[in-house]
PDB file of N, CA and C in Angstrom:
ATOM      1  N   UNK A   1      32.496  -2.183 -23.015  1.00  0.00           N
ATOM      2  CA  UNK A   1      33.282  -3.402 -23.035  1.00  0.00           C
ATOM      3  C   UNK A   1      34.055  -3.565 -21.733  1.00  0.00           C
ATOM      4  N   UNK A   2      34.559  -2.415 -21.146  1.00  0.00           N
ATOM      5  CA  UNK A   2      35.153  -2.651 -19.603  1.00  0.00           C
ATOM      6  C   UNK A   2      34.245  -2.861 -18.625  1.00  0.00           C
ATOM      7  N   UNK A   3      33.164  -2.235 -19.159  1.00  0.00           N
ATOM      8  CA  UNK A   3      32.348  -3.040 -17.772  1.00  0.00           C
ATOM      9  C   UNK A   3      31.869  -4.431 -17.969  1.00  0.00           C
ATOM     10  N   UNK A   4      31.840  -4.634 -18.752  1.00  0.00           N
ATOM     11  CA  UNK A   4      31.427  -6.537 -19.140  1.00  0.00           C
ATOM     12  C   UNK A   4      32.878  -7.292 -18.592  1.00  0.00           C
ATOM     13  N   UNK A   5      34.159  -6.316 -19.036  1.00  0.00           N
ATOM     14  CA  UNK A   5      35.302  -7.543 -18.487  1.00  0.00           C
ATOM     15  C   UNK A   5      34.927  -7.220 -17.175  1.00  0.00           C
ATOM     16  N   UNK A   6      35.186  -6.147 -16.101  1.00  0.00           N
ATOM     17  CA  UNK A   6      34.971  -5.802 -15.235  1.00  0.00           C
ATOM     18  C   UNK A   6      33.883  -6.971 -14.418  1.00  0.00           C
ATOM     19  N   UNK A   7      32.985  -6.658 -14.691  1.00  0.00           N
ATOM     20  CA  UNK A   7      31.956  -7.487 -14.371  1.00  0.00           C
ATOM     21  C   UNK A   7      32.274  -8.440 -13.845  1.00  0.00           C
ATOM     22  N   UNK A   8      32.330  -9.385 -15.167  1.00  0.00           N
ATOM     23  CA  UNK A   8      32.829 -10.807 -15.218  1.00  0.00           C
ATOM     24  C   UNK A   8      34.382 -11.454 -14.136  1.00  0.00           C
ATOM     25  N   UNK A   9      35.147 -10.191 -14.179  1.00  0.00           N
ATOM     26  CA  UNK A   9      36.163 -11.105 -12.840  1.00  0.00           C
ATOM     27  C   UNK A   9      35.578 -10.818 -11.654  1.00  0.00           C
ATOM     28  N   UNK A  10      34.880  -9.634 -11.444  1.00  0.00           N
ATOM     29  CA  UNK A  10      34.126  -9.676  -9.780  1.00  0.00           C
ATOM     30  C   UNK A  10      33.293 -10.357  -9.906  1.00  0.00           C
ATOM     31  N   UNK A  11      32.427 -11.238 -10.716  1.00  0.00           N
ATOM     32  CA  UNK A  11      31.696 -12.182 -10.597  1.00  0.00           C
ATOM     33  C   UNK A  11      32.189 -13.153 -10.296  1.00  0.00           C
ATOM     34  N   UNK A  12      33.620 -13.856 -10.785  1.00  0.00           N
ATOM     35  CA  UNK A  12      34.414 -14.606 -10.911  1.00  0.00           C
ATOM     36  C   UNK A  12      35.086 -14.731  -9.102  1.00  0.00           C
ATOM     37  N   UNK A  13      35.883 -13.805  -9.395  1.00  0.00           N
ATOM     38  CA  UNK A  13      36.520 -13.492  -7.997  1.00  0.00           C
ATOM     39  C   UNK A  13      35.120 -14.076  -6.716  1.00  0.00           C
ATOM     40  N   UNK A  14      33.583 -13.413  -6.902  1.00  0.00           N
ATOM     41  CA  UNK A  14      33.085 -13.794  -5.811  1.00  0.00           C
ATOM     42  C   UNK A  14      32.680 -15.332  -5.676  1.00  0.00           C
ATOM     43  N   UNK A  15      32.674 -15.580  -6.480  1.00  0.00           N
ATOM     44  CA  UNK A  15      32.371 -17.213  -6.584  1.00  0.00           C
ATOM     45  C   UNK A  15      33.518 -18.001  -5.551  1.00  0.00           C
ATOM     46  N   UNK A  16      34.769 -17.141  -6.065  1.00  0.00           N
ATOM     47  CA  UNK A  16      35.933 -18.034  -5.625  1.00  0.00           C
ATOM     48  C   UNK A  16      35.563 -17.786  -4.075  1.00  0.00           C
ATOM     49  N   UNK A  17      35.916 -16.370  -3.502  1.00  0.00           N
ATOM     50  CA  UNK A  17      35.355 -16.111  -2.718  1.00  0.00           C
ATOM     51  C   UNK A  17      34.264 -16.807  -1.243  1.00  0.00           C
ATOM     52  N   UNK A  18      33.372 -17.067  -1.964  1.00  0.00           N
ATOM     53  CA  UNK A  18      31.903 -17.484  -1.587  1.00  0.00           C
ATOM     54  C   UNK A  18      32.676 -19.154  -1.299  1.00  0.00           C
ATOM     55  N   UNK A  19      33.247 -19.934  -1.930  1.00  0.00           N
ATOM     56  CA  UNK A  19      33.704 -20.907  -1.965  1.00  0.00           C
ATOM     57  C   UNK A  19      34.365 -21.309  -0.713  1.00  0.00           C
ATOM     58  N   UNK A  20      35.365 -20.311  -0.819  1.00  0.00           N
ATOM     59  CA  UNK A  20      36.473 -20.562   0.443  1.00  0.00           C
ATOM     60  C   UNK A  20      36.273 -20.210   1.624  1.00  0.00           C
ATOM     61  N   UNK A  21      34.843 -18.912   1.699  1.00  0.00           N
ATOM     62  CA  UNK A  21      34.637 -18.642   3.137  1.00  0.00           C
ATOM     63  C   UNK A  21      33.154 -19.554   3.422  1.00  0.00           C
ATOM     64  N   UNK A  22      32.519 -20.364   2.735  1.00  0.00           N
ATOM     65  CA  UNK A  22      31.438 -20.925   2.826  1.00  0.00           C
ATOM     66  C   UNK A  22      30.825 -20.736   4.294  1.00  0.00           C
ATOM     67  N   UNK A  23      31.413 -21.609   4.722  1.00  0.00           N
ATOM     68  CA  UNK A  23      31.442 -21.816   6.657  1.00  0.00           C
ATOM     69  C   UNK A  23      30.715 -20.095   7.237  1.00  0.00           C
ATOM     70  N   UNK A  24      31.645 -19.408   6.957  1.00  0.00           N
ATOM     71  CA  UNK A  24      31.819 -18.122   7.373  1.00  0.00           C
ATOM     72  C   UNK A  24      30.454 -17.496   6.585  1.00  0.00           C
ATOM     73  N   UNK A  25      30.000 -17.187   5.160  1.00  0.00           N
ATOM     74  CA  UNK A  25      28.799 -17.195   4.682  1.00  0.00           C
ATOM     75  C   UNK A  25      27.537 -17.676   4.970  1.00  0.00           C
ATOM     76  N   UNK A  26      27.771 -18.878   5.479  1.00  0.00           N
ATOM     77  CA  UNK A  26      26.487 -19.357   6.247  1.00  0.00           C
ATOM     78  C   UNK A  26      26.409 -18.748   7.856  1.00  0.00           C
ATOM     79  N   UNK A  27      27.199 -18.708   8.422  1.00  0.00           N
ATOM     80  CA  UNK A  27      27.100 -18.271   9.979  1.00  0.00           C
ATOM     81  C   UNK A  27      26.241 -16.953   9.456  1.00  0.00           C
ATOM     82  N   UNK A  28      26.825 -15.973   8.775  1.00  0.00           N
ATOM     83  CA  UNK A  28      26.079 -14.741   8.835  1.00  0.00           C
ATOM     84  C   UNK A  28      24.778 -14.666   8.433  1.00  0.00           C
ATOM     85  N   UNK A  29      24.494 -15.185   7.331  1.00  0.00           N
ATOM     86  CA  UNK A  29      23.085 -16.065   6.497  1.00  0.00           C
ATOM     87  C   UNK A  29      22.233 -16.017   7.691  1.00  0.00           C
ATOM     88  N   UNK A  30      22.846 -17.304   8.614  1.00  0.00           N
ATOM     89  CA  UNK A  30      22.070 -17.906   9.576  1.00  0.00           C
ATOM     90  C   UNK A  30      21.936 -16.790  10.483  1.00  0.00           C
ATOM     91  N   UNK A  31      22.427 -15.446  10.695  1.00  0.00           N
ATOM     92  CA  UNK A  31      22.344 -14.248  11.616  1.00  0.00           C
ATOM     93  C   UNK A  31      21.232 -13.392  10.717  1.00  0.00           C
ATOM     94  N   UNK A  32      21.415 -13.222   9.799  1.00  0.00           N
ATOM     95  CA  UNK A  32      20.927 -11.711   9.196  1.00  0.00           C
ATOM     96  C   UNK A  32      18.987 -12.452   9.074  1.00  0.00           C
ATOM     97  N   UNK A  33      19.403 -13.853   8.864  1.00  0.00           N
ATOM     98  CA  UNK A  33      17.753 -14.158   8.106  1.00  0.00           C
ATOM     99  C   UNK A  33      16.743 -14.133   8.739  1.00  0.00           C
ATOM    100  N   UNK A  34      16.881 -14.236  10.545  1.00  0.00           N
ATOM    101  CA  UNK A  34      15.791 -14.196  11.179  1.00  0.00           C
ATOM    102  C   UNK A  34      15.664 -12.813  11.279  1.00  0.00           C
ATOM    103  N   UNK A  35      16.815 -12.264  11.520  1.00  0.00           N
ATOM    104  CA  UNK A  35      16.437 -10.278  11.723  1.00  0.00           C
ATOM    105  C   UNK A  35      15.716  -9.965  10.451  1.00  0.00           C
ATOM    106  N   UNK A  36      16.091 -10.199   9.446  1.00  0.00           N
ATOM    107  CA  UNK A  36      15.090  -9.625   8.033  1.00  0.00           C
ATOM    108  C   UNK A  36      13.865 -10.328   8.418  1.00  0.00           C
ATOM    109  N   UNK A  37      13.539 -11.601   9.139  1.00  0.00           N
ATOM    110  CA  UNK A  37      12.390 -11.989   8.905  1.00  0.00           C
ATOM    111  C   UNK A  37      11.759 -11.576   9.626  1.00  0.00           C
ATOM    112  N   UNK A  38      12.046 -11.211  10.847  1.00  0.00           N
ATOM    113  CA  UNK A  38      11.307 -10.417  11.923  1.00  0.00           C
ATOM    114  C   UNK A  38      10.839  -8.922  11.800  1.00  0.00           C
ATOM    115  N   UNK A  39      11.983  -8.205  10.870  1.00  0.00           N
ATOM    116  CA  UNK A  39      11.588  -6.777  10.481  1.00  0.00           C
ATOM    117  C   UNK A  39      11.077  -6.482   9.421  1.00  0.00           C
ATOM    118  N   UNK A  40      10.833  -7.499   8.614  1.00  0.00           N
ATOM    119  CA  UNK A  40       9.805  -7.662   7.106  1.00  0.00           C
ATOM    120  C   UNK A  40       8.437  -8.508   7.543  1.00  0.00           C
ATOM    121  N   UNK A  41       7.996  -8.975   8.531  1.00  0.00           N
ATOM    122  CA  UNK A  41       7.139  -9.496   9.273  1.00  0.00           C
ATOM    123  C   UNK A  41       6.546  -7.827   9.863  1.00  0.00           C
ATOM    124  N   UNK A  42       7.323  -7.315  10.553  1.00  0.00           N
ATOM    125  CA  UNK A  42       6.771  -6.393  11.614  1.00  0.00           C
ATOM    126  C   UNK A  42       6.057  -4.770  10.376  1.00  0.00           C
ATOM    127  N   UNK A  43       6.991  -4.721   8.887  1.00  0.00           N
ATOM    128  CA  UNK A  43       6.865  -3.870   7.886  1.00  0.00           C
ATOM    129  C   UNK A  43       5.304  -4.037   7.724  1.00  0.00           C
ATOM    130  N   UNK A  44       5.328  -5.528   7.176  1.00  0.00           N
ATOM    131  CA  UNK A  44       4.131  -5.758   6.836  1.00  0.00           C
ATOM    132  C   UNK A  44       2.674  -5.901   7.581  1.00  0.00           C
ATOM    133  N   UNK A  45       3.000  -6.321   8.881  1.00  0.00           N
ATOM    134  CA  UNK A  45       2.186  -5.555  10.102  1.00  0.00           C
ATOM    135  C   UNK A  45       1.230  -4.554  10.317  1.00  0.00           C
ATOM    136  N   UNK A  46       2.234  -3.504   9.673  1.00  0.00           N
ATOM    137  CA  UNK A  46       2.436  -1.846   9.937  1.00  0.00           C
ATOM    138  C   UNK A  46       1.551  -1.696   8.868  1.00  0.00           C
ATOM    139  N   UNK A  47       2.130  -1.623   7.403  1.00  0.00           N
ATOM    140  CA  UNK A  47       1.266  -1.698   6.088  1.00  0.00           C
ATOM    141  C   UNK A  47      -0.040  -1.927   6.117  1.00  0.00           C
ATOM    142  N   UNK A  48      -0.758  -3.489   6.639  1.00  0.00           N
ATOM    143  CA  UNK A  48      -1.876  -3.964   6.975  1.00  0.00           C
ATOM    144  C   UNK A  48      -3.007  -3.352   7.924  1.00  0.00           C
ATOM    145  N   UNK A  49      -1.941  -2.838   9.189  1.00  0.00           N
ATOM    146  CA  UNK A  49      -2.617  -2.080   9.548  1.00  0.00           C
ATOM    147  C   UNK A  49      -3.286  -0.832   9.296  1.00  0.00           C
ATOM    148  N   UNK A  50      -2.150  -0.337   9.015  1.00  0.00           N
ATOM    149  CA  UNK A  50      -2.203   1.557   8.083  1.00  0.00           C
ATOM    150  C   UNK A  50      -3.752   1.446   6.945  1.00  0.00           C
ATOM    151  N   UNK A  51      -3.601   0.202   6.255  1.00  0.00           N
ATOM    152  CA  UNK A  51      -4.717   0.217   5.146  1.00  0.00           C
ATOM    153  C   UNK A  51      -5.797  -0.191   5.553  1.00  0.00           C
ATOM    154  N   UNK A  52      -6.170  -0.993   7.113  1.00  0.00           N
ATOM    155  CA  UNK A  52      -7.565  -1.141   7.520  1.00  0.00           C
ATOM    156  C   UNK A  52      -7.713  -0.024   8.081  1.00  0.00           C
ATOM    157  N   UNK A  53      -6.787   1.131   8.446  1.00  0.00           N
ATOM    158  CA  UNK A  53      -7.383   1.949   9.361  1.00  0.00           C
ATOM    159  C   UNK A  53      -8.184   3.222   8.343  1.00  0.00           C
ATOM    160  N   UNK A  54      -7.114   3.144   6.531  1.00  0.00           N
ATOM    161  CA  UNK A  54      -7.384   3.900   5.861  1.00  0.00           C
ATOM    162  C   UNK A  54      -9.169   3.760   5.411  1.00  0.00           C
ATOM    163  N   UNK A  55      -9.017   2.493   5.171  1.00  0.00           N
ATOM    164  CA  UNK A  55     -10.355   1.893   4.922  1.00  0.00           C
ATOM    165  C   UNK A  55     -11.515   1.836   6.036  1.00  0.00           C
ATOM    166  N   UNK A  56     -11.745   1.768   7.197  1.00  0.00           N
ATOM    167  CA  UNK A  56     -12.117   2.780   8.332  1.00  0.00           C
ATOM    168  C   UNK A  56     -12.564   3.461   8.055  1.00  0.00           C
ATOM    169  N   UNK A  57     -11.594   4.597   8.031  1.00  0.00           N
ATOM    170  CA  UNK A  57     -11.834   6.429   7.524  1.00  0.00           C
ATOM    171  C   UNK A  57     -13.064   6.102   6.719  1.00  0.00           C
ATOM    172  N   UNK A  58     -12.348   5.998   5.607  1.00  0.00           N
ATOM    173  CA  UNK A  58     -13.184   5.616   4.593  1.00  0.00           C
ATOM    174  C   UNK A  58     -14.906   5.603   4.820  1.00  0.00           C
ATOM    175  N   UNK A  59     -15.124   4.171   4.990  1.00  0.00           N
ATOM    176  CA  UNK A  59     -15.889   4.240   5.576  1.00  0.00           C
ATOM    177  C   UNK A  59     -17.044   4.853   6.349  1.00  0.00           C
ATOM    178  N   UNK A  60     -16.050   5.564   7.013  1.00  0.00           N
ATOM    179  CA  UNK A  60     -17.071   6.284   7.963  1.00  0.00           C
ATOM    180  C   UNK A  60     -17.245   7.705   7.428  1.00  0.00           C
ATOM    181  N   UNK A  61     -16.531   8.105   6.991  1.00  0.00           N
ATOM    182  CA  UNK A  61     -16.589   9.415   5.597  1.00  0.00           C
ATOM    183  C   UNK A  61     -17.902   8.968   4.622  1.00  0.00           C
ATOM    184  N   UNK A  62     -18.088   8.033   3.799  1.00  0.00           N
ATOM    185  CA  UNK A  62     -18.812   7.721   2.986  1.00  0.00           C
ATOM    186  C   UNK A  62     -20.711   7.882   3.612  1.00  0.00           C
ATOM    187  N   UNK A  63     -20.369   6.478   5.161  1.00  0.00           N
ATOM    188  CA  UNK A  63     -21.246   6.492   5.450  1.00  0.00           C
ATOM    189  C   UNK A  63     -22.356   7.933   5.912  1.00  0.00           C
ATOM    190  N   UNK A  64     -21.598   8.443   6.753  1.00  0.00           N
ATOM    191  CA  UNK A  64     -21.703  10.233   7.555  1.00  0.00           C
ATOM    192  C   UNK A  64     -21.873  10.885   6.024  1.00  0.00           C
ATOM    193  N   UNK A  65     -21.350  11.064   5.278  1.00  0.00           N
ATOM    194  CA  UNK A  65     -21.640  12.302   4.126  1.00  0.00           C
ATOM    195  C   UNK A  65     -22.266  11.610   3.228  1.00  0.00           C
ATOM    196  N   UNK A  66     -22.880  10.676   3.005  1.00  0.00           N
ATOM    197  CA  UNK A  66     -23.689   9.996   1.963  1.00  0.00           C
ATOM    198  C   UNK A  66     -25.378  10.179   2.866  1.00  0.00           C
ATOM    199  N   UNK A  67     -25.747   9.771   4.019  1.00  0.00           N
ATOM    200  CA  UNK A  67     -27.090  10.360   4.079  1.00  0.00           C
ATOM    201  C   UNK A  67     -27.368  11.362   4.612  1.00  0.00           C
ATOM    202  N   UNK A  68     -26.425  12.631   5.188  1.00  0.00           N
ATOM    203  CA  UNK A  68     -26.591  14.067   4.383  1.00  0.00           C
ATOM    204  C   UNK A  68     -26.931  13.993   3.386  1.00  0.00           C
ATOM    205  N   UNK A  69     -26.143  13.670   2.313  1.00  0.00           N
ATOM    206  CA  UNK A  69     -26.026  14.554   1.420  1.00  0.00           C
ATOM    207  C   UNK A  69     -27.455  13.570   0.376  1.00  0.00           C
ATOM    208  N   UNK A  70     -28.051  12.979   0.752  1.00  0.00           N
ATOM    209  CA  UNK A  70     -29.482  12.356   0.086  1.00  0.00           C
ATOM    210  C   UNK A  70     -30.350  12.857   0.722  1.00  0.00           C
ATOM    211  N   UNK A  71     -30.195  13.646   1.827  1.00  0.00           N
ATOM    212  CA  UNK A  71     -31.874  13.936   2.049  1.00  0.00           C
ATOM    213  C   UNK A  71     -31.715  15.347   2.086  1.00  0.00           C
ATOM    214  N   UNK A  72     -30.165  15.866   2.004  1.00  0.00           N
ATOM    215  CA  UNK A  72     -30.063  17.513   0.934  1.00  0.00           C
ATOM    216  C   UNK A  72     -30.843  17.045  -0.360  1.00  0.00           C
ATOM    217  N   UNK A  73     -30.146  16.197  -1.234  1.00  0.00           N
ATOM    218  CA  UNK A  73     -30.992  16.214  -2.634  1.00  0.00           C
ATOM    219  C   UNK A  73     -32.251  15.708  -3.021  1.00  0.00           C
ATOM    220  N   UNK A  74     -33.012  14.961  -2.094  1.00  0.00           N
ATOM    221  CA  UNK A  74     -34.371  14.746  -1.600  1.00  0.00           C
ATOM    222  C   UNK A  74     -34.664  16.496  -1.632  1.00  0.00           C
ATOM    223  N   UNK A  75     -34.674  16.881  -0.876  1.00  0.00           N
ATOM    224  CA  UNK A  75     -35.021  18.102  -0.638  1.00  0.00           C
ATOM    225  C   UNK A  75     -35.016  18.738  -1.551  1.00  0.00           C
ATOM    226  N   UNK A  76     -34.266  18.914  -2.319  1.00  0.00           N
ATOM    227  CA  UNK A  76     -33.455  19.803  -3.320  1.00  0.00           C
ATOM    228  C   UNK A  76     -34.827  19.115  -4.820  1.00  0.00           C
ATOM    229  N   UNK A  77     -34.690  18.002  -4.775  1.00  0.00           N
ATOM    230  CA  UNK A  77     -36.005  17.292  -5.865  1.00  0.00           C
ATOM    231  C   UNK A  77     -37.177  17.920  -5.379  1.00  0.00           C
ATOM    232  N   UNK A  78     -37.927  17.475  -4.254  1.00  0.00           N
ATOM    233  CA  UNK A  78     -39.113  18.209  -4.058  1.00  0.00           C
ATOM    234  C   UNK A  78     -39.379  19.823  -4.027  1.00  0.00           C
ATOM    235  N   UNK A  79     -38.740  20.353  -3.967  1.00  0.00           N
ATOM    236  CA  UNK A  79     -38.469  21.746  -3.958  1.00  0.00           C
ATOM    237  C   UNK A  79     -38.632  22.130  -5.689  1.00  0.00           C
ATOM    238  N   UNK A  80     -37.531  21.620  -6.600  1.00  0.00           N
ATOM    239  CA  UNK A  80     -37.903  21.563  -7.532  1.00  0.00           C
ATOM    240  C   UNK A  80     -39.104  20.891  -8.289  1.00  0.00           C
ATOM    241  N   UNK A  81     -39.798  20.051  -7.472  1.00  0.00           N
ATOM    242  CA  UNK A  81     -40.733  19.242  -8.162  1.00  0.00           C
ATOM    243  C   UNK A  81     -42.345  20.456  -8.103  1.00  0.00           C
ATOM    244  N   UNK A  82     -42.108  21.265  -6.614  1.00  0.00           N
ATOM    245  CA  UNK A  82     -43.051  22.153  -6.250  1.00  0.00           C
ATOM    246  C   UNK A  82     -42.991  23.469  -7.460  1.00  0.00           C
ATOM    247  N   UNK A  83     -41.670  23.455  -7.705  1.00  0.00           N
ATOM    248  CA  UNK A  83     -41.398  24.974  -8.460  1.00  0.00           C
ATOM    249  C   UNK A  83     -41.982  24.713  -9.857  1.00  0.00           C
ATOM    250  N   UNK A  84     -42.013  23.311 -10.325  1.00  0.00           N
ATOM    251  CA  UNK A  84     -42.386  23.344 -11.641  1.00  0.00           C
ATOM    252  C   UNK A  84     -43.872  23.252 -11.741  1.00  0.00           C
ATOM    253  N   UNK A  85     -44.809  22.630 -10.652  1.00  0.00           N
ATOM    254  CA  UNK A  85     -45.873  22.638 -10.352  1.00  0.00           C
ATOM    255  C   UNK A  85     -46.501  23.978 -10.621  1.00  0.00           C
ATOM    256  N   UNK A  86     -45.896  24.632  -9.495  1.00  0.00           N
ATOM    257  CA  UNK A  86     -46.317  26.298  -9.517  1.00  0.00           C
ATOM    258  C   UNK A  86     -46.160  26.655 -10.528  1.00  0.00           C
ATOM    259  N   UNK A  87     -44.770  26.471 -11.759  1.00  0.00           N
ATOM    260  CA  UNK A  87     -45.217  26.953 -13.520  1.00  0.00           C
ATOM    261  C   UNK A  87     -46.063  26.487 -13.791  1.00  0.00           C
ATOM    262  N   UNK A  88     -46.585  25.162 -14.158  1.00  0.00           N
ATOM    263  CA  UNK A  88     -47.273  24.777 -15.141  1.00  0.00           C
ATOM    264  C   UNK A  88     -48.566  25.301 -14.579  1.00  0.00           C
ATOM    265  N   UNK A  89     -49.003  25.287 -13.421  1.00  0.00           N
ATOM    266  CA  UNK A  89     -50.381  26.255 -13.058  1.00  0.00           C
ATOM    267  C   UNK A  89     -50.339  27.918 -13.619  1.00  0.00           C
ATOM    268  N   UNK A  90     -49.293  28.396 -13.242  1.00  0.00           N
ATOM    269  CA  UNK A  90     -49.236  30.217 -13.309  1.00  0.00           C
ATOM    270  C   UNK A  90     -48.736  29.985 -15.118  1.00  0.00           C
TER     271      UNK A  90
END
């Protein structure tokens, strides 16, 4: 219950607040919003980049160890395809 009264006059209080320095609220507004927009611009940059480069990797991991590893199991089939040959004769 004290934090609900609590609450409610610093909610109160900032309104009043916000009111009387308006002028003064907007000047800073008008300061802080291009810096956030420029350094949440540059975040997301970074992010975009980081995940094409992950995807890259990727990529080139998949491509490089995927036809190894098919003409290992090519191999690996005919080998077995010979061994069962040789049973069903012997």
């Amino acid at each position: 219950m004290k934090a609900l009264i609590g609450g409610s006059l610093v909610s109160v209080l900032g309104i009043v607040l916000l009111v009387i320095w308006w002028k003064e609220f907007l000047m800073i507004l008008s300061g802080i919003l291009p810096v956030s927009l420029v350094l949440g611009g540059g975040l997301v940059i970074y992010l975009g980049f980081d995940e094409l480069k992950e995807n890259w990797n990727k990529e080139n991991i998949l491509s490089g160890s995927s036809s190894g590893e098919v003409e290992k199991y090519k191999q690996e089939i005919d080998d077995l395809k010979k061994e069962i040959e040789s049973l069903k004769k012997g």
